[in-house]
N, C-alpha and C. Protein backbone atom coordinates (compact mmCIF):
# COMPACT_ATOMS: atom_id res chain seq x y z
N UNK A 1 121.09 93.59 75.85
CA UNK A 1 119.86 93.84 76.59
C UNK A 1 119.11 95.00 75.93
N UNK A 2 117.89 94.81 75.79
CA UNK A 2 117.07 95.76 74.78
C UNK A 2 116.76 97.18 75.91
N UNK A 3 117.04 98.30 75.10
CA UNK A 3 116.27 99.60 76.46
C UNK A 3 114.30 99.30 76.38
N UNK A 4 114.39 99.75 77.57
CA UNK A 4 112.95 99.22 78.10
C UNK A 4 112.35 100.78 78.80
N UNK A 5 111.05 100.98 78.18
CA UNK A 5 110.33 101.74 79.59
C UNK A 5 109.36 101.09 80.41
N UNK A 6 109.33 101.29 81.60
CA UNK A 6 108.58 101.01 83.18
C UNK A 6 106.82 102.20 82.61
N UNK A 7 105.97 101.42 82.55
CA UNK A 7 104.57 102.62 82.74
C UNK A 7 104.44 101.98 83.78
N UNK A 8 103.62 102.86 85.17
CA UNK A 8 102.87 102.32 86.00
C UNK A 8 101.67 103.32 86.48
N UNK A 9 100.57 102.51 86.59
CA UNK A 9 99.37 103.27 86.75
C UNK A 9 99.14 102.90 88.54
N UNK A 10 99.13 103.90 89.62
CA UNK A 10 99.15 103.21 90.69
C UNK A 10 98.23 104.21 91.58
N UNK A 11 97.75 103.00 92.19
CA UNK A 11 96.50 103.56 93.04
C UNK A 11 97.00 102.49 94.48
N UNK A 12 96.56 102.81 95.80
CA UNK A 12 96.96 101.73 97.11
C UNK A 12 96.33 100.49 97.57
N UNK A 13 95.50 100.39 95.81
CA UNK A 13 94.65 98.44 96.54
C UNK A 13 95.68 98.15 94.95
N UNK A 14 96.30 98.55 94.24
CA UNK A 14 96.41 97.70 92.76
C UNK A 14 97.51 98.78 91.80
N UNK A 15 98.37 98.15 91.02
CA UNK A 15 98.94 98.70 90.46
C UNK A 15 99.24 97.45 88.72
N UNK A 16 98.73 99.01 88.06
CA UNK A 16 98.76 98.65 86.56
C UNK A 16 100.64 98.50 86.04
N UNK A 17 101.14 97.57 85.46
CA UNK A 17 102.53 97.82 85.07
C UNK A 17 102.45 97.26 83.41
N UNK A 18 103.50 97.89 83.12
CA UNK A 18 103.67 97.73 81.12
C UNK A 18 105.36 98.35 81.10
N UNK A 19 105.50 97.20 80.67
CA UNK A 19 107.00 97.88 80.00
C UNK A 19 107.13 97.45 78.68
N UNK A 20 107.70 98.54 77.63
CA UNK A 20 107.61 98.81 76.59
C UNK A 20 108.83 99.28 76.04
N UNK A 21 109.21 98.22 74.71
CA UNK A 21 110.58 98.91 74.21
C UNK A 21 110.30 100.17 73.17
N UNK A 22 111.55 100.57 73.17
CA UNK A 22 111.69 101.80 72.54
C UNK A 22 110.71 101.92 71.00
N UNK A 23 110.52 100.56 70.45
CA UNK A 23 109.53 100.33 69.02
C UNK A 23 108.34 100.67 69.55
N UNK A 24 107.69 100.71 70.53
CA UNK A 24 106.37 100.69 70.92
C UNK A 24 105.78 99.08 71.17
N UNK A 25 106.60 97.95 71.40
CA UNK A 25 106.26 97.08 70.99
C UNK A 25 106.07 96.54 72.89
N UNK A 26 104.86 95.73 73.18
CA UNK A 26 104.49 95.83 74.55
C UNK A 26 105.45 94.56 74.74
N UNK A 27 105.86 94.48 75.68
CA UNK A 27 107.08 93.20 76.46
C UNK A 27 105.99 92.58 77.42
N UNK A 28 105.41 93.76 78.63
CA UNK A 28 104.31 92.86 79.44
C UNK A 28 103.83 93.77 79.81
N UNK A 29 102.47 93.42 80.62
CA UNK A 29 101.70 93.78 81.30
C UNK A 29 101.33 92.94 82.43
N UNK A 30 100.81 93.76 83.65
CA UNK A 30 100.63 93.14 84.73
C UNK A 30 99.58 93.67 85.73
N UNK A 31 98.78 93.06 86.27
CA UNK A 31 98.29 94.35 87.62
C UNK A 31 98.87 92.87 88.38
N UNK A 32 99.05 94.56 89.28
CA UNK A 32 99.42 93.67 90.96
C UNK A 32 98.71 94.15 91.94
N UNK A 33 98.26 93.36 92.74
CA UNK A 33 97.37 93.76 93.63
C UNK A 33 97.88 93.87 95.00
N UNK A 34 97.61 94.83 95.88
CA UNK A 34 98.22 95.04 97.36
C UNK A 34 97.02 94.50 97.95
N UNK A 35 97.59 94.62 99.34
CA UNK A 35 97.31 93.77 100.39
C UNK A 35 96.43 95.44 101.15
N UNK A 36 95.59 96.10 101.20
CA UNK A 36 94.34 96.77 101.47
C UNK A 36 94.63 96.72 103.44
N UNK A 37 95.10 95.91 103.85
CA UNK A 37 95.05 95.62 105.13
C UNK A 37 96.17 96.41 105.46
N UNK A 38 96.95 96.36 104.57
CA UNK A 38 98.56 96.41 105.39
C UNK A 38 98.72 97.96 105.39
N UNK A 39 99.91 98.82 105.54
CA UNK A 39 100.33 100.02 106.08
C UNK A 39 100.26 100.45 104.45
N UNK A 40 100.73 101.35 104.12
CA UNK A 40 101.00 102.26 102.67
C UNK A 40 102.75 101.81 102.73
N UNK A 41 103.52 101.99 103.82
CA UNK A 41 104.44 101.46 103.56
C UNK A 41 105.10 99.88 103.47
N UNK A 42 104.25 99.02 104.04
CA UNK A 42 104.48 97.75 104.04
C UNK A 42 103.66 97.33 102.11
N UNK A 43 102.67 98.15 102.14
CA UNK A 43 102.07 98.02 100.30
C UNK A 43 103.46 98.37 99.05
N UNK A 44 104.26 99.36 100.04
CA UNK A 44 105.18 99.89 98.98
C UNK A 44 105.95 99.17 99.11
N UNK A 45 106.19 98.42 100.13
CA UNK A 45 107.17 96.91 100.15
C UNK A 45 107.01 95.64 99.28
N UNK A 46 105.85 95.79 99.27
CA UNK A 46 105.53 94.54 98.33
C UNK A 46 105.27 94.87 96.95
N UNK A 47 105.19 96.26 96.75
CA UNK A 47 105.13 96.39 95.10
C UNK A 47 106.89 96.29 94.54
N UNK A 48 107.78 96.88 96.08
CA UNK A 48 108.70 96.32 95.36
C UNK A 48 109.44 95.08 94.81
N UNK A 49 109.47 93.88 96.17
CA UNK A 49 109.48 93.12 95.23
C UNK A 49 108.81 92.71 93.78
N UNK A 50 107.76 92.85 93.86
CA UNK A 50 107.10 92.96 92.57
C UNK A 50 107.76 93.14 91.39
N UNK A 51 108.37 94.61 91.64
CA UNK A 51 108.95 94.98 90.58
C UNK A 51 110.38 94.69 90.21
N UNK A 52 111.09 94.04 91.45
CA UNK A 52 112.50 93.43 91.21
C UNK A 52 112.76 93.01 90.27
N UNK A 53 111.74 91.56 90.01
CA UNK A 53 112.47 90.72 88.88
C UNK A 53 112.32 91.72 87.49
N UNK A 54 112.11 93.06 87.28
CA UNK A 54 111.79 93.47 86.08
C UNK A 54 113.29 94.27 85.72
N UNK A 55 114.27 93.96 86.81
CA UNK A 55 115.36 94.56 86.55
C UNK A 55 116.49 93.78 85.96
N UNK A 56 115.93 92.14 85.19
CA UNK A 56 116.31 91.85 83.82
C UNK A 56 115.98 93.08 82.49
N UNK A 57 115.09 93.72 82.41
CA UNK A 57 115.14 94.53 81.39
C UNK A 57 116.17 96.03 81.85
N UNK A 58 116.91 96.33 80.58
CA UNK A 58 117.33 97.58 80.69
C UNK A 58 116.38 98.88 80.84
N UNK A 59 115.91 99.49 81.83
CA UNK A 59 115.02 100.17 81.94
C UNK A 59 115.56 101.47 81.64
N UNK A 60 115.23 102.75 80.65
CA UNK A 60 116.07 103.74 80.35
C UNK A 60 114.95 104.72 81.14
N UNK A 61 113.64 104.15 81.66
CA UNK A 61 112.75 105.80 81.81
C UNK A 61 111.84 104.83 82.30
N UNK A 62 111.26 105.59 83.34
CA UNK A 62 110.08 105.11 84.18
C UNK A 62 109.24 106.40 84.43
N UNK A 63 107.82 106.36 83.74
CA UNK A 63 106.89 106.79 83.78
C UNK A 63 105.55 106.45 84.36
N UNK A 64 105.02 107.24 85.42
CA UNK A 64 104.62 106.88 86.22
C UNK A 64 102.93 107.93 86.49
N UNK A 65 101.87 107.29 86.54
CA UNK A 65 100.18 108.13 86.50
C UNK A 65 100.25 109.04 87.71
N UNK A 66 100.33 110.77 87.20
CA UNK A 66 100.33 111.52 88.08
C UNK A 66 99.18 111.29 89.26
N UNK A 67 99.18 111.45 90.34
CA UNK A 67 97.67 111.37 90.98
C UNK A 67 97.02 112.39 90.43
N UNK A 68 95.99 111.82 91.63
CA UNK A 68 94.56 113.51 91.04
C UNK A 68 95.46 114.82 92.31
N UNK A 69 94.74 116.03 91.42
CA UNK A 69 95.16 116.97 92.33
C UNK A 69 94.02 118.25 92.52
N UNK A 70 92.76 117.57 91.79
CA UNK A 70 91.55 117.99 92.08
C UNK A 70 90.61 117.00 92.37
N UNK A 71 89.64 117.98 92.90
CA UNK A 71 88.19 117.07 93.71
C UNK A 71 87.44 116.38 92.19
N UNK A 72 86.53 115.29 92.17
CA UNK A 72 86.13 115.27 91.30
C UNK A 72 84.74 114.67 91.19
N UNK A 73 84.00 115.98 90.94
CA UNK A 73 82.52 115.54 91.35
C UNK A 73 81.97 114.78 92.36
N UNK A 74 82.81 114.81 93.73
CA UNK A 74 82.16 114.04 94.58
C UNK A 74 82.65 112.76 94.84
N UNK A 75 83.66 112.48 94.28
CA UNK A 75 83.78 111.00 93.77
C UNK A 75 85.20 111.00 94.81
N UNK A 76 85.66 111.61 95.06
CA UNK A 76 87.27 111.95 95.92
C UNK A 76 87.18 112.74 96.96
N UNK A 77 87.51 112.36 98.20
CA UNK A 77 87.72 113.00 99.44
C UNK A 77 89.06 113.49 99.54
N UNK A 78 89.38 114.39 100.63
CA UNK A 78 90.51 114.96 100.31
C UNK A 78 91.79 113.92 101.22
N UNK A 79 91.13 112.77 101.97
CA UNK A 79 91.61 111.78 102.67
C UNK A 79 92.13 110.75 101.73
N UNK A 80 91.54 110.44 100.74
CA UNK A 80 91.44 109.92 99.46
C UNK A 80 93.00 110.30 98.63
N UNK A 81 92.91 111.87 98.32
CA UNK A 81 93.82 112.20 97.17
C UNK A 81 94.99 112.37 97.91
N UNK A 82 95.08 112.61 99.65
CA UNK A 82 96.24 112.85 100.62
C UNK A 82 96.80 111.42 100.19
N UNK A 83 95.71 110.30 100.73
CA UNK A 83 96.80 109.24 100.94
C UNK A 83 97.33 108.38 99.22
N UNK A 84 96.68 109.01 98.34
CA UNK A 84 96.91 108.45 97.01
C UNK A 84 98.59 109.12 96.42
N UNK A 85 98.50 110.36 97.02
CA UNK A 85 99.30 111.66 96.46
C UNK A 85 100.75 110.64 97.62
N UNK A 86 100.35 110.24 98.59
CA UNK A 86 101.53 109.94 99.57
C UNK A 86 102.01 108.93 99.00
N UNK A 87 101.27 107.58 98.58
CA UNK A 87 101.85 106.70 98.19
C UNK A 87 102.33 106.84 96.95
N UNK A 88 102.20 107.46 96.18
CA UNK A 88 102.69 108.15 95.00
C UNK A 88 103.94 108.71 94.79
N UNK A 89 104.30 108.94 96.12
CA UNK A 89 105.56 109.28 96.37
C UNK A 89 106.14 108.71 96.70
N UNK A 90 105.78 107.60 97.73
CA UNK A 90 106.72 106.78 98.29
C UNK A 90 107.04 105.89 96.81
N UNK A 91 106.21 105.52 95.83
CA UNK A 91 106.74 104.58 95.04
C UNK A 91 107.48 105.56 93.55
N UNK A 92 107.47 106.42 93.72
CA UNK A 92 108.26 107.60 92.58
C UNK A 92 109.97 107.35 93.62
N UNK A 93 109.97 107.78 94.64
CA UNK A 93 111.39 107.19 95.88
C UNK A 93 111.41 105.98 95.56
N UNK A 94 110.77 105.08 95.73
CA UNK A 94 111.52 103.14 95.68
C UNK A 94 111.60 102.94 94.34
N UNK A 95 110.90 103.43 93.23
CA UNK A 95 111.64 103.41 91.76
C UNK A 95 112.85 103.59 91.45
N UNK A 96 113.34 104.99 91.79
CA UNK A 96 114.15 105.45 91.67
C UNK A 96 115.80 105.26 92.52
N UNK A 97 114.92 104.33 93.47
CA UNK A 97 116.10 103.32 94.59
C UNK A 97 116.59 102.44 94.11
N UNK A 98 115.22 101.55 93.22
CA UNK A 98 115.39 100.14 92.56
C UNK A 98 116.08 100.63 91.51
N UNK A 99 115.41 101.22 90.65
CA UNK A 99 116.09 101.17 88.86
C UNK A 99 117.77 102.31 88.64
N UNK A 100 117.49 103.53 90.05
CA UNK A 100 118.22 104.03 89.52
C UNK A 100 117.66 105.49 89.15
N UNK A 101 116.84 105.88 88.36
CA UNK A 101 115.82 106.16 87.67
C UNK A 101 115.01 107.06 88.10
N UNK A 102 114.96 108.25 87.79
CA UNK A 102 113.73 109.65 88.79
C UNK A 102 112.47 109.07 87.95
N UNK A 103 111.77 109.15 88.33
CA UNK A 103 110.38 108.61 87.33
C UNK A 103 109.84 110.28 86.89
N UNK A 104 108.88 109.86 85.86
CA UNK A 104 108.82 110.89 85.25
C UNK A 104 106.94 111.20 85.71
N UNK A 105 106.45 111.80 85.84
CA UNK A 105 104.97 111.85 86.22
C UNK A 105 104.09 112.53 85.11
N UNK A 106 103.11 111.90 84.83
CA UNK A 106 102.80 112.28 83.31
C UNK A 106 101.08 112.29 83.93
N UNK A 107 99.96 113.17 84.17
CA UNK A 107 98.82 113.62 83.98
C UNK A 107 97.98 112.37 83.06
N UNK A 108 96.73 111.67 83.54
CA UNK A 108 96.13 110.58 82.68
C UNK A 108 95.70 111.90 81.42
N UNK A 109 95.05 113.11 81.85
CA UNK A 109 94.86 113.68 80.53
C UNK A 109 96.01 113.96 79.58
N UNK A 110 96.74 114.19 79.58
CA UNK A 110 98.15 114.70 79.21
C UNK A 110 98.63 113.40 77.95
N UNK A 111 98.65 112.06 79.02
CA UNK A 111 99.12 111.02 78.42
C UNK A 111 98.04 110.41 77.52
N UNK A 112 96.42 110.64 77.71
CA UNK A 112 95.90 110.24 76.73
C UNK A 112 96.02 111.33 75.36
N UNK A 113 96.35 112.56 75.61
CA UNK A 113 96.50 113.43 74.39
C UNK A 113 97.71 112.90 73.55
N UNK A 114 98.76 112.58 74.07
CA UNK A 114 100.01 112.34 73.58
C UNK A 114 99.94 110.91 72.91
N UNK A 115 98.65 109.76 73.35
CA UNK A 115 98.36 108.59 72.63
C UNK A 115 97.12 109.07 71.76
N UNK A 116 96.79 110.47 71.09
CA UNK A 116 95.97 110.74 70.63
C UNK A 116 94.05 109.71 70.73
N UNK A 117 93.89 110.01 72.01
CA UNK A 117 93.23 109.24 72.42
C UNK A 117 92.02 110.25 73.11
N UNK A 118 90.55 110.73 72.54
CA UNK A 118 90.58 111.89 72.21
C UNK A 118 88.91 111.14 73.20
N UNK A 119 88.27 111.83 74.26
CA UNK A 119 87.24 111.33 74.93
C UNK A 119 86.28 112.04 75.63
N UNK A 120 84.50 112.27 74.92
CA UNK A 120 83.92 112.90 74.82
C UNK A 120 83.67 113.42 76.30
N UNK A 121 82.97 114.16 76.95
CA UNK A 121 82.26 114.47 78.12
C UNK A 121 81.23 113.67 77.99
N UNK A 122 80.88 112.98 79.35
CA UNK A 122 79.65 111.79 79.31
C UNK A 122 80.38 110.16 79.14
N UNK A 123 81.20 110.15 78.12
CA UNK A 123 82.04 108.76 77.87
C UNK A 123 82.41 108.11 78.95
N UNK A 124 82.03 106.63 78.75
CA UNK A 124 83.23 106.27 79.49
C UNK A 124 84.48 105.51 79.76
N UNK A 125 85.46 106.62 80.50
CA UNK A 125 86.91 106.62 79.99
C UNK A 125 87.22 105.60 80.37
N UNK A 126 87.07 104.84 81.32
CA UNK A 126 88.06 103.36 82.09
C UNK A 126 87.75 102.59 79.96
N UNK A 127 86.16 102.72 79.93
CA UNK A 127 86.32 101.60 78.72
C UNK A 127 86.76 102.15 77.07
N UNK A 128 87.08 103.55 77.40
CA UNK A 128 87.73 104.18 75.99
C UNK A 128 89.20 103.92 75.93
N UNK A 129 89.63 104.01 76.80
CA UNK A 129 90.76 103.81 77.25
C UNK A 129 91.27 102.00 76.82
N UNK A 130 90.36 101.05 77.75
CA UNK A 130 90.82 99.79 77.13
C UNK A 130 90.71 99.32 75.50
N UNK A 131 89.09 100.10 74.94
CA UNK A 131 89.29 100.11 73.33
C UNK A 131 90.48 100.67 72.84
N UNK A 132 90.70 101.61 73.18
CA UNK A 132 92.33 102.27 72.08
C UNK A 132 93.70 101.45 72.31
N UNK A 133 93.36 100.69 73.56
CA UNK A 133 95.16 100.00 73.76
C UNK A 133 94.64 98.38 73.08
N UNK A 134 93.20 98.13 72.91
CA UNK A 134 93.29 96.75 72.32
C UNK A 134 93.44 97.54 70.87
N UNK A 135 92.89 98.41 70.18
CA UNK A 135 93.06 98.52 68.62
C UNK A 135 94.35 98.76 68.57
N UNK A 136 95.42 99.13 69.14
CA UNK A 136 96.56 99.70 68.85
C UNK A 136 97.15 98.41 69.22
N UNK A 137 96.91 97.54 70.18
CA UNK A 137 98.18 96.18 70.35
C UNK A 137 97.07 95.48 70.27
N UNK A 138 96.38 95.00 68.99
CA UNK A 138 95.59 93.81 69.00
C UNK A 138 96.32 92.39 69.41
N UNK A 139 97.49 92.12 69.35
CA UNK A 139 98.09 90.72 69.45
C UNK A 139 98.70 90.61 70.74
N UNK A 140 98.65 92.13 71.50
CA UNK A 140 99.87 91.89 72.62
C UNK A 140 98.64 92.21 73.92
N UNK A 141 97.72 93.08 73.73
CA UNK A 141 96.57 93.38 75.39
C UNK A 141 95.55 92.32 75.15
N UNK A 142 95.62 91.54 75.94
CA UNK A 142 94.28 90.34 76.01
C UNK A 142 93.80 90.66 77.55
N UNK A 143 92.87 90.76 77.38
CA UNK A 143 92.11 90.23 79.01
C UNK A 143 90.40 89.76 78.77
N UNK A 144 90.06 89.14 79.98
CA UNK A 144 89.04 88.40 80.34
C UNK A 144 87.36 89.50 80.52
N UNK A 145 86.47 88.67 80.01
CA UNK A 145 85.41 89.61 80.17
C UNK A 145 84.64 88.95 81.57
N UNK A 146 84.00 89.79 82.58
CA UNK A 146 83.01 89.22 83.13
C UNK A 146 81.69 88.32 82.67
N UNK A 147 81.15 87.77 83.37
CA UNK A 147 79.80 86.70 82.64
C UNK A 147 78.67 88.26 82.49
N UNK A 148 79.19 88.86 82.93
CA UNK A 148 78.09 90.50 82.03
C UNK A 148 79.00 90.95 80.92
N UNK A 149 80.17 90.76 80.23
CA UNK A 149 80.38 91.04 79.52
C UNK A 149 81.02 92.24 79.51
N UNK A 150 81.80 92.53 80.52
CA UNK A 150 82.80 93.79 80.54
C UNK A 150 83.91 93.05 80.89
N UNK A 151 84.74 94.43 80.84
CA UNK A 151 86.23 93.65 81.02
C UNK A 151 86.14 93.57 82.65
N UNK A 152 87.44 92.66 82.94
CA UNK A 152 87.50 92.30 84.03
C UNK A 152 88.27 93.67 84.99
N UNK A 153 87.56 93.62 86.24
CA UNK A 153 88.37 94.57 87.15
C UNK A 153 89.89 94.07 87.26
N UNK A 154 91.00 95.67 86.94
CA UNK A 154 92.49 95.60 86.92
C UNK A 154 92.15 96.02 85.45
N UNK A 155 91.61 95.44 84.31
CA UNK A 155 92.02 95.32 83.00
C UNK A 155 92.62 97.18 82.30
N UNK A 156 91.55 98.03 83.11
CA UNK A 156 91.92 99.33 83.15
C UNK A 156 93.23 99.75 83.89
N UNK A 157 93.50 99.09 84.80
CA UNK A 157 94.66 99.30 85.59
C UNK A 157 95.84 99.05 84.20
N UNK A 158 95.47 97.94 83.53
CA UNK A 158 96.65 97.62 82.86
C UNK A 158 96.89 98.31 81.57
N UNK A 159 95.90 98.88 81.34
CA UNK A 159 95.45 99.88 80.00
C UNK A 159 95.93 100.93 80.52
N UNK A 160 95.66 101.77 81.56
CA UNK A 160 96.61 103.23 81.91
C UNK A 160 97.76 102.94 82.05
N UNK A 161 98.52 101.90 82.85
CA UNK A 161 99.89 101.66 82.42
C UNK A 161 100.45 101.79 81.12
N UNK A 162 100.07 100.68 79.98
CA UNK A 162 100.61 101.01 79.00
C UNK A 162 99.82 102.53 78.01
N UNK A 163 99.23 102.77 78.25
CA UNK A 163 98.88 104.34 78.34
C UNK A 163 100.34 105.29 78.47
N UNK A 164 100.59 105.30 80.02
CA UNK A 164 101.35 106.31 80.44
C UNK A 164 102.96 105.90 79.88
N UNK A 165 103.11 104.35 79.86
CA UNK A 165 104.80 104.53 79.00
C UNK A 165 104.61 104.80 77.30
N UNK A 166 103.59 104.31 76.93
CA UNK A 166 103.67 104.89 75.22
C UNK A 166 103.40 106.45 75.05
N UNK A 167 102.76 106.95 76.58
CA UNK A 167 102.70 108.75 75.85
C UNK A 167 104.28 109.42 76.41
N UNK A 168 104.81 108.70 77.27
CA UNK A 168 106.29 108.71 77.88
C UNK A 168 106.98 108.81 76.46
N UNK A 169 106.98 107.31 75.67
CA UNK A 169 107.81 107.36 74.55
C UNK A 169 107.09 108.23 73.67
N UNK A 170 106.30 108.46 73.46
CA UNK A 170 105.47 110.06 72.59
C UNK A 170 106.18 111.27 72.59
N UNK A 171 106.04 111.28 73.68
CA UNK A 171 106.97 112.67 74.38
C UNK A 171 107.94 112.64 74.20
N UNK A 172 108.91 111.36 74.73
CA UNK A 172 110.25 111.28 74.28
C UNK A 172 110.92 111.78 72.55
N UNK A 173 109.95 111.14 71.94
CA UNK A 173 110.27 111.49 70.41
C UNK A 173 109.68 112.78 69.99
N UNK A 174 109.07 113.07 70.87
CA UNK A 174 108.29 114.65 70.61
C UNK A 174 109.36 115.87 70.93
N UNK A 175 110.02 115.37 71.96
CA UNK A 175 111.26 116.46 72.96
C UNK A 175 112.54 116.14 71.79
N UNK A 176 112.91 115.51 70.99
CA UNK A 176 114.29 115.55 69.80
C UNK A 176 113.99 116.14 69.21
C-alpha cells in the first residue's frame, strides 16, 4: 500500500479533498458538498462517511486549511469565522478518529509560499491559485468551465486542497 497524504480545504457548505503520494503525484481530487440545512454536526457526519472509503490508502499525514483568524475587509462576520473555526475543529477531531492521525493545520498564505505560489495585491487568488495547480498537474487537475468561461464553482475548493497537502509535503521535506 503506497503512503498517502489527506489535503483538505474545508469550509460548512463544501469541502475541497486531494490526496497525494509522497512523489507529488495527485491520486484524487474531490469536492464534497454538505447539506447547508443540516446541524455543523450532522455536516461533520456526512463528511465522514465521505471520507471512509479513502481509508484504502495508507494515509501517513493529514493536512488540513487553517481557518481565517482575521476580519477581512468586510467580507467575514465574526458569526462567520466562530462557526467556520468550530467546524474546523470538529473535523481536525473526526480525522484524527478516522485515520488515526492529528491533522496538521497549515495557513492558505503559508501553504501558498511553500508551493512557491507568489500573488500580487489586487489579484485574483481563487483563479491564481487554480492556474498554478493546472500548470503544475497538467494531466492530473481537470475541471469544467461555466458557459462565461470560468471555472466551475468547488473547482477552487479542489485547488486549495491539493494546495495544502503539496505545501504539507514541502514542509515535510523542508523539516529533514
Amino acid at each position: 500500500m503506497k503512503e498517502v497524504v489527506l489535503g483538505l480545504d474545508i469550509s460548512t457548505s463544501k469541502v475541497g479533498l486531494c490526496i497525494m503520494d509522497y512523489k507529488f503525484n495527485l491520486l484524487e481530487t474531490k469536492l464534497i458538498k454538505l447539506n447547508t440545512k443540516d446541524s455543523l454536526e450532522e455536516r461533520c457526519i456526512q463528511l465522514e462517511r465521505e471520507l471512509k472509503p479513502y481509508s484504502k490508502y495508507w494515509i501517513k499525514s493529514i493536512y488540513i486549511e487553517s481557518a481565517f483568524i482575521a476580519f477581512s475587509g468586510g467580507k467575514t462576520s465574526a458569526v462567520t469565522m466562530s462557526k467556520l473555526q468550530r467546524f474546523n475543529g470538529m473535523v481536525c477531531y473526526m480525522t484524527r478518529v478516522l485515520y488515526g492521525k492529528e491533522a496538521i493545520l497549515i495557513s492558505p498564505a503559508k501553504a501558498r509560499g511553500l508551493v512557491h505560489l507568489k500573488i500580487k495585491r489586487g489579484e485574483n487568488t481563487k483563479l491564481k491559485v487554480i492556474e498554478h495547480v493546472e500548470k503544475t498537474f497538467p494531466n492530473d487537475f481537470k475541471y469544467e468551465l461555466t458557459r462565461h468561461g470560468n471555472p466551475k464553482p468547488g473547482t477552487d475548493d479542489r485547488a486549495d486542497a491539493i494546495v495544502i497537502a503539496w505545501a504539507g509535503l514541502n514542509q515535510k521535506t523542508l523539516d529533514k
